[in-house]
Protein backbone atom coordinates (compact mmCIF):
# COMPACT_ATOMS: atom_id res chain seq x y z
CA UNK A 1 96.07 81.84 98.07
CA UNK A 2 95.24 85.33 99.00
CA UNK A 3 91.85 84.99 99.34
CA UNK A 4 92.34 81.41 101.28
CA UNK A 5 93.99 83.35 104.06
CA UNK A 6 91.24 86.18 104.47
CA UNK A 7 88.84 83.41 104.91
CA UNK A 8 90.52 81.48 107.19
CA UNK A 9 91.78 83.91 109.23
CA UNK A 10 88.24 84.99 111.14
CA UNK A 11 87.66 81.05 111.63
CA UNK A 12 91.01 81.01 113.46
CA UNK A 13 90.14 84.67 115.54
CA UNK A 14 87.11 83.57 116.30
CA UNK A 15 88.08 79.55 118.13
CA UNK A 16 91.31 81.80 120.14
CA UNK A 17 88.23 83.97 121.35
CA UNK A 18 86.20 81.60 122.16
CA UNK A 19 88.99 79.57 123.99
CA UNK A 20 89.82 82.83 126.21
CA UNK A 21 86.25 83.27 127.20
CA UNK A 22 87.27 80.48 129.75
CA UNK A 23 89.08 81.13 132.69
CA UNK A 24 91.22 77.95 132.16
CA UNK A 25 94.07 77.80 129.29
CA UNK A 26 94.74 74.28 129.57
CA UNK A 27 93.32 72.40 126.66
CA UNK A 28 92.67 69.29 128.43
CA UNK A 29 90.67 70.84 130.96
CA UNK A 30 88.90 72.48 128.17
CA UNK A 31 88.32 69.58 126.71
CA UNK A 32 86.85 67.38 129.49
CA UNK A 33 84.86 70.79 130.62
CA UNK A 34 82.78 71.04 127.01
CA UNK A 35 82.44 66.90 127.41
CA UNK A 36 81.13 67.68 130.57
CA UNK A 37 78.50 70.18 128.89
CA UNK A 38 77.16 67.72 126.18
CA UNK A 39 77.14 64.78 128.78
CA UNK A 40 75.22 67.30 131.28
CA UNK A 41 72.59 68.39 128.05
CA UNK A 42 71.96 64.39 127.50
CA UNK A 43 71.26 63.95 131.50
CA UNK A 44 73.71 61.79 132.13
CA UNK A 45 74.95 63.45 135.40
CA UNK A 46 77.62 60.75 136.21
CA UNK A 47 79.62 61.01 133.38
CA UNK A 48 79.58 64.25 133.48
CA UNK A 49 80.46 64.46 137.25
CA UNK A 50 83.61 62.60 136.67
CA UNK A 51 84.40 64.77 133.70
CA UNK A 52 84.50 67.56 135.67
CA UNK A 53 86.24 66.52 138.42
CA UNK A 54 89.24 65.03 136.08
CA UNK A 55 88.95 69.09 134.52
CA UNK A 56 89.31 70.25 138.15
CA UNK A 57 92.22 68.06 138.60
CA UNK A 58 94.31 69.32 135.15
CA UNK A 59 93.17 73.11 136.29
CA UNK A 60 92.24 74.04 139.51
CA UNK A 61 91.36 77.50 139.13
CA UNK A 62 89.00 76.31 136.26
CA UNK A 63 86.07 78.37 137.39
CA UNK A 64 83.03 77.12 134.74
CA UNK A 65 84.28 73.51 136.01
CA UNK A 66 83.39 74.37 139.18
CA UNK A 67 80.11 76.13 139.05
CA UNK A 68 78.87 72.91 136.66
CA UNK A 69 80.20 70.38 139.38
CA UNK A 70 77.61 72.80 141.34
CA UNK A 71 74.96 72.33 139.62
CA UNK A 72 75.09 68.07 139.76
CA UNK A 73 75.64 68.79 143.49
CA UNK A 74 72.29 70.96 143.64
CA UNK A 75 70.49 67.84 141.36
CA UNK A 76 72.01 65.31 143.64
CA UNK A 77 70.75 67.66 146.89
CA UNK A 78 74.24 67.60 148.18
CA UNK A 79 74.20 71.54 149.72
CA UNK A 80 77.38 71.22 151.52
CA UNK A 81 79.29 70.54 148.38
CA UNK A 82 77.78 72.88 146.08
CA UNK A 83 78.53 75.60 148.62
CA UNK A 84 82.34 74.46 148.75
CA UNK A 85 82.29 74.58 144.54
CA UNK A 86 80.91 78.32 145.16
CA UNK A 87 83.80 78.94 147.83
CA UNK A 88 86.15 78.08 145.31
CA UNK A 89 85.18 80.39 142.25
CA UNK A 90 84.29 82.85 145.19
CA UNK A 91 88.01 82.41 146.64
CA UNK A 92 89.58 83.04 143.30
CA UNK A 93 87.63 85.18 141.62
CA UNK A 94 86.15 87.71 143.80
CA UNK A 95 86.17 90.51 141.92
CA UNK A 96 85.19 89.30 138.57
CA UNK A 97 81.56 90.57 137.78
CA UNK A 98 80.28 87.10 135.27
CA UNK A 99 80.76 85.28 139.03
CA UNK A 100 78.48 87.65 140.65
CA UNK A 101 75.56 84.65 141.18
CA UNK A 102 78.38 82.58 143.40
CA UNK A 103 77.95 85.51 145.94
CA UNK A 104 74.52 85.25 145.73
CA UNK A 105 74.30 81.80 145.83
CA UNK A 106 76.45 81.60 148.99
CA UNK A 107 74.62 84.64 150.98
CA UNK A 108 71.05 82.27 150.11
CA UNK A 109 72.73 79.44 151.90
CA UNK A 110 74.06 81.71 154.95
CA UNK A 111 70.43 83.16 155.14
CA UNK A 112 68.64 80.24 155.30
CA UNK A 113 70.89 78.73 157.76
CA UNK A 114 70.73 81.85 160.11
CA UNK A 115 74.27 83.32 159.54
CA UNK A 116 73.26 86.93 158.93
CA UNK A 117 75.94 88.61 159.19
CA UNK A 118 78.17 86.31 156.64
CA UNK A 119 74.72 86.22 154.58
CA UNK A 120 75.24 90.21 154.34
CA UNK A 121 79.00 89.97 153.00
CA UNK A 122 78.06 87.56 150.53
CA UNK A 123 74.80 89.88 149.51
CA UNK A 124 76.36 93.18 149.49
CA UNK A 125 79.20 91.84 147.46
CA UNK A 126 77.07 90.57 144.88
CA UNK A 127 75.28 94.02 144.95
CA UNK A 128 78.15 95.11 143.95
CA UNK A 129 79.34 93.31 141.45
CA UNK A 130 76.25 93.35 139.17
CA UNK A 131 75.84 97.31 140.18
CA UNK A 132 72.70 96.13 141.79
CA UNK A 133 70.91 95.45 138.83
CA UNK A 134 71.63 91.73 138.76
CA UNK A 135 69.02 89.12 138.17
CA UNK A 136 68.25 88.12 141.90
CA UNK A 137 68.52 92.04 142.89
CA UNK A 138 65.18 92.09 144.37
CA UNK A 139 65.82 88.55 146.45
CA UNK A 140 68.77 90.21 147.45
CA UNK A 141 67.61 93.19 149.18
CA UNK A 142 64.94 91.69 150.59
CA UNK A 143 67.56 89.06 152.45
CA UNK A 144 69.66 92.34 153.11
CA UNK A 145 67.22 93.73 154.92
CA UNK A 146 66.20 90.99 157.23
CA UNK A 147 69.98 89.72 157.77
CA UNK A 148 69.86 93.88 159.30
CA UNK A 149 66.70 93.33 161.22
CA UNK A 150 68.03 90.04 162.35
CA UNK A 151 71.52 91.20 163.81
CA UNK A 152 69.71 94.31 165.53
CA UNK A 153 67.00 91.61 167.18
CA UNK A 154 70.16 89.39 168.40
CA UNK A 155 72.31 92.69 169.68
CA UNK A 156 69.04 94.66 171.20
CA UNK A 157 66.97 91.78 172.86
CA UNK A 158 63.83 92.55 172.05
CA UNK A 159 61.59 91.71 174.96
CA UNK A 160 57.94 90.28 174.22
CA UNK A 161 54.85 90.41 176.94
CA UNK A 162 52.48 88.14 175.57
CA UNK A 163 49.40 88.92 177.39
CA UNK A 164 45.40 86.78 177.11
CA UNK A 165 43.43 88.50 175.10
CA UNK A 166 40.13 89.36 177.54
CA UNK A 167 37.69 86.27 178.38
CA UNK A 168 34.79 87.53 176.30
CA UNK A 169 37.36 86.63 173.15
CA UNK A 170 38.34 83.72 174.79
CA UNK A 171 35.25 82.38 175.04
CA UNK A 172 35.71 79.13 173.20
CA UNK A 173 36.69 75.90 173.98
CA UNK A 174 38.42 75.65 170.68
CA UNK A 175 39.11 78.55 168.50
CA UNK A 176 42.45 79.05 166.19
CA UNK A 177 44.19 80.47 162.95
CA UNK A 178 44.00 84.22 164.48
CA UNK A 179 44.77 86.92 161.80
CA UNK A 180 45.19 90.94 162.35
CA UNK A 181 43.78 93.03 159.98
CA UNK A 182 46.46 95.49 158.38
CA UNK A 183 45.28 98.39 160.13
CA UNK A 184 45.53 96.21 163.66
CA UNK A 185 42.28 97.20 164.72
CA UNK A 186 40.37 93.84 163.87
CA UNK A 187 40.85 90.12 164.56
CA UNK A 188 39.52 87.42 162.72
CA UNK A 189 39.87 83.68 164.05
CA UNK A 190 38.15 80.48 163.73
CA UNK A 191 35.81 78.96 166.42
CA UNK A 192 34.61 75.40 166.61
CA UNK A 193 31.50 74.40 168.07
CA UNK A 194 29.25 71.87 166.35
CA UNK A 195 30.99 73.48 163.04
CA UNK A 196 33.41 75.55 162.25
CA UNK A 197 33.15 79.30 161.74
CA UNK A 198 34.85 82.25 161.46
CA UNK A 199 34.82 85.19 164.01
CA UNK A 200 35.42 89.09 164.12
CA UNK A 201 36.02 90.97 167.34
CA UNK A 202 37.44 94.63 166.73
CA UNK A 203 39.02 97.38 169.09
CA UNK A 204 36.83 99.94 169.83
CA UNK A 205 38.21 103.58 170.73
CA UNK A 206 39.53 103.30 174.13
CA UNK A 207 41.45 100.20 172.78
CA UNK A 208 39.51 96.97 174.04
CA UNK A 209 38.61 94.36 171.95
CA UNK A 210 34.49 93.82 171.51
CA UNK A 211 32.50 90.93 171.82
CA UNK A 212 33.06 88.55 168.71
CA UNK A 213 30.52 87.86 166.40
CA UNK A 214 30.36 86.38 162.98
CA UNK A 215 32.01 87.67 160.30
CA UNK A 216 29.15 87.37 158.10
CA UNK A 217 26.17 85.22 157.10
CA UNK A 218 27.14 85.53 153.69
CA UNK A 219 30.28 83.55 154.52
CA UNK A 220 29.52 81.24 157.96
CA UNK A 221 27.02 79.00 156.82
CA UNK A 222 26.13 75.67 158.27
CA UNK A 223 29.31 73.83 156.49
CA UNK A 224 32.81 74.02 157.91
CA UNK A 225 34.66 77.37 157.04
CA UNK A 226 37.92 77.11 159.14
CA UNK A 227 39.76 75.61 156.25
């Protein structure tokens, strides 16, 4: 009987860990929550969706229920309603670090849909929470950074002079697809005549663009190279 005991005893540790690792306690939840999972791994997203939502109902602070119910949302292209499953674990569980990618998820959204300044809250806090070393660190600077530039554009009012560049560069009656060089100093566009080719005009030192010519014969030939 002795040994009996020792044996059982690390099955029954082990399914009370495994039943904390949720943020839920209520077994019902639980249960509808793992039917959810299978019925998500078989692709039947319906089933699954009503799972969850019945899991929701038993537990509302049920935080995996939520960020699965996210995840049909994102397959059905619903954005509005993943977001508000994100709010939720977000509202509840702001601090807790496994969450991190709700933050992230929401400063995305507030980035792509110009809110800068709520896109940095959302991206700093998930900065924080995974230490910066999360998975989508890089993504997340980068967004940092031009939420920062954005704001200062909006609060400084940049002003822009957009000037002609000189006739002798203008020269065409159709020319297009202008690119700088990295250094600035040369400009490379497209002119179209009886074909297509591609132009270089470049600043010479007193800071005046030169006449165009072609970028090489190597590359214009008598075929289209615009495109």
């Amino acid at each position: 009987m002795r040994h009996l005991l020792i044996l059982l005893l690390p099955i029954l540790f082990s399914g009370y860990a495994g039943a904390q690792s949720y943020t839920s306690k209520n077994k019902k939840a639980i249960k509808l929550y793992t039917e959810a999972r299978t019925l998500m791994g078989a692709r039947s997203f319906d089933k699954a969706f009503d799972k969850l939502r019945l899991a929701i109902d038993k537990d509302p602070n049920f935080a995996e229920a939520y960020l699965k119910l996210a995840t049909i949302y994102r397959i059905r292209f619903q954005d509005s309603l993943q977001m508000n499953c994100y709010k939720e674990v977000a509202a509840r569980y702001p601090d807790v670090a496994r969450f991190a990618s709700t933050w992230y998820f929401l400063g995305l959204h507030d980035f792509e849909e110009g809110k800068y300044a709520e896109a940095l809250v959302d991206l700093k806090k998930y900065q924080i929470l995974t230490s910066d070393k999360g998975k989508y660190k890089n993504k997340a600077k980068l967004m940092i950074e031009n939420s920062e530039f954005a704001i200062a554009y909006k609060i400084h009012d940049f002003q822009f002079n957009p000037r002609p560049l000189p006739p002798h560069v203008n020269q065409f009656k159709q020319q297009y697809f202008p690119v700088l060089t990295a250094d600035q100093k040369s400009l490379i566009y497209v002119k179209r005549e009886a074909n297509e080719e591609i132009m270089l005009t470049t600043l010479d030192g007193s800071g005046n663009w030169g006449t165009p010519v072609s970028i090489s014969k190597n590359i214009n030939t008598e075929f289209n190279e615009g495109t």
